[in-house]
Protein backbone atom coordinates (compact mmCIF):
# COMPACT_ATOMS: atom_id res chain seq x y z
CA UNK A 1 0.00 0.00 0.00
CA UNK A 2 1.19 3.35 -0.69
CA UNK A 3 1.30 6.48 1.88
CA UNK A 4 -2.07 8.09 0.60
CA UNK A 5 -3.74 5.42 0.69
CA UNK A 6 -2.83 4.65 4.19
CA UNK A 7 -3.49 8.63 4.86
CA UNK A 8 -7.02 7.63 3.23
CA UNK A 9 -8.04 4.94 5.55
CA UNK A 10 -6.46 6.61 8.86
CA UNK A 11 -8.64 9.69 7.90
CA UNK A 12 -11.60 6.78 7.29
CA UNK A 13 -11.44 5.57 10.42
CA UNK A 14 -11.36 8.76 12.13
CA UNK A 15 -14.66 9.62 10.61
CA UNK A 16 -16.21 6.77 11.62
CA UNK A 17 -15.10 7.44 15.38
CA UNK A 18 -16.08 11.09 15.00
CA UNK A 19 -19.51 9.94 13.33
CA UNK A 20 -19.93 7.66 16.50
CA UNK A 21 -19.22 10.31 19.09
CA UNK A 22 -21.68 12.26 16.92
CA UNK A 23 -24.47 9.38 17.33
CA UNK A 24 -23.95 9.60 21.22
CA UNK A 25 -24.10 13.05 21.99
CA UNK A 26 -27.40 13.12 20.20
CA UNK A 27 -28.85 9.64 21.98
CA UNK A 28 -27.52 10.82 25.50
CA UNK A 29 -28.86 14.47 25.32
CA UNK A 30 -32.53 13.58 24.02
CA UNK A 31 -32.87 10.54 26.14
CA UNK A 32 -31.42 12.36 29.02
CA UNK A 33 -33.19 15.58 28.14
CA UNK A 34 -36.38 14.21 27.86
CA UNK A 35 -36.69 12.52 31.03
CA UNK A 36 -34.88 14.98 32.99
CA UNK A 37 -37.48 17.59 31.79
CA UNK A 38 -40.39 14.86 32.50
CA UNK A 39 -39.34 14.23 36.24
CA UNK A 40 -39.61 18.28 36.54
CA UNK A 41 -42.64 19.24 35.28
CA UNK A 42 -44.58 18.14 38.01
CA UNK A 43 -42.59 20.32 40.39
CA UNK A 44 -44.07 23.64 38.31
CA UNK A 45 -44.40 25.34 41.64
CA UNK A 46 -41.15 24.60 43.62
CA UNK A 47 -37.13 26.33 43.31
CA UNK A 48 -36.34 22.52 42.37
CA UNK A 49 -38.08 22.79 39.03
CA UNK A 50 -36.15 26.21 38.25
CA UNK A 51 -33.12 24.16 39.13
CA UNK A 52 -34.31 21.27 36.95
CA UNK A 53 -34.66 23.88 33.86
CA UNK A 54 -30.93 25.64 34.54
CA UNK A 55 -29.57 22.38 35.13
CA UNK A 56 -31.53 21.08 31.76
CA UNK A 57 -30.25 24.17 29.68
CA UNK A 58 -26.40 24.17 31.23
CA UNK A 59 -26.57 20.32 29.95
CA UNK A 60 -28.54 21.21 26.57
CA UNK A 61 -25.85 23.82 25.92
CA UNK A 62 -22.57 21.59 26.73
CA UNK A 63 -23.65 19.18 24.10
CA UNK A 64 -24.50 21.42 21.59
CA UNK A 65 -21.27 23.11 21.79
CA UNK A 66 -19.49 19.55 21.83
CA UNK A 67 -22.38 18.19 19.25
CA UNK A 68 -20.61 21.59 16.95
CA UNK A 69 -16.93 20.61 17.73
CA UNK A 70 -17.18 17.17 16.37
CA UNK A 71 -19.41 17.57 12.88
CA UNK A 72 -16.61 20.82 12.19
CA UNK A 73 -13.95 17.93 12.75
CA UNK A 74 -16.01 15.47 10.84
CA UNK A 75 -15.70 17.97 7.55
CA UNK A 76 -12.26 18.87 7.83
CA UNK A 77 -11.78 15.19 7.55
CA UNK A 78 -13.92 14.65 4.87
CA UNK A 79 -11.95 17.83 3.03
CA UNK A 80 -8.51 16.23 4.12
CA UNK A 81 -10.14 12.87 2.05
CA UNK A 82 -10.74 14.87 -1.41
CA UNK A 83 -7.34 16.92 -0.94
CA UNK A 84 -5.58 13.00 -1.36
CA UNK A 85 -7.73 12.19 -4.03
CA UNK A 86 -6.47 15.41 -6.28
């Protein structure tokens, strides 16, 4: 095998990981999300339920910004990719 080709996969298998940690961070924060948010709504009336919300946004936020970082790493691999193929 020559260099770019081994470049190619390396950069193949990256994505894949990157497209995994992608698949998480969605499952985690909607499954988590979702029944965070569902044990708190019954507590409209109570400081726990404002906690509940913060602590639901601060979470909401976190994986967004990681959610971001990842699919911007997940193109400059894929733009890495067509850069061998030239």
């Amino acid at each position: 095998m020559d260099k770019i080709q081994l470049k190619k996969n390396k950069l193949d298998l990256e994505y894949h990981g990157e497209a995994q940690k992608v698949n998480a961070f969605l499952i985690l924060l909607t499954t988590g999300l979702i029944g965070f948010i569902a044990s708190f709504i019954w507590l409209v009336n109570t400081k726990m339920f404002y906690t509940g919300v913060f602590l639901t946004f601060l979470i909401l936020f976190i994986g967004l910004i990681l959610y971001k970082k990842t699919f911007k790493r997940m193109k400059e691999i894929l733009t890495e990719i067509e850069k061998l193929n030239d």
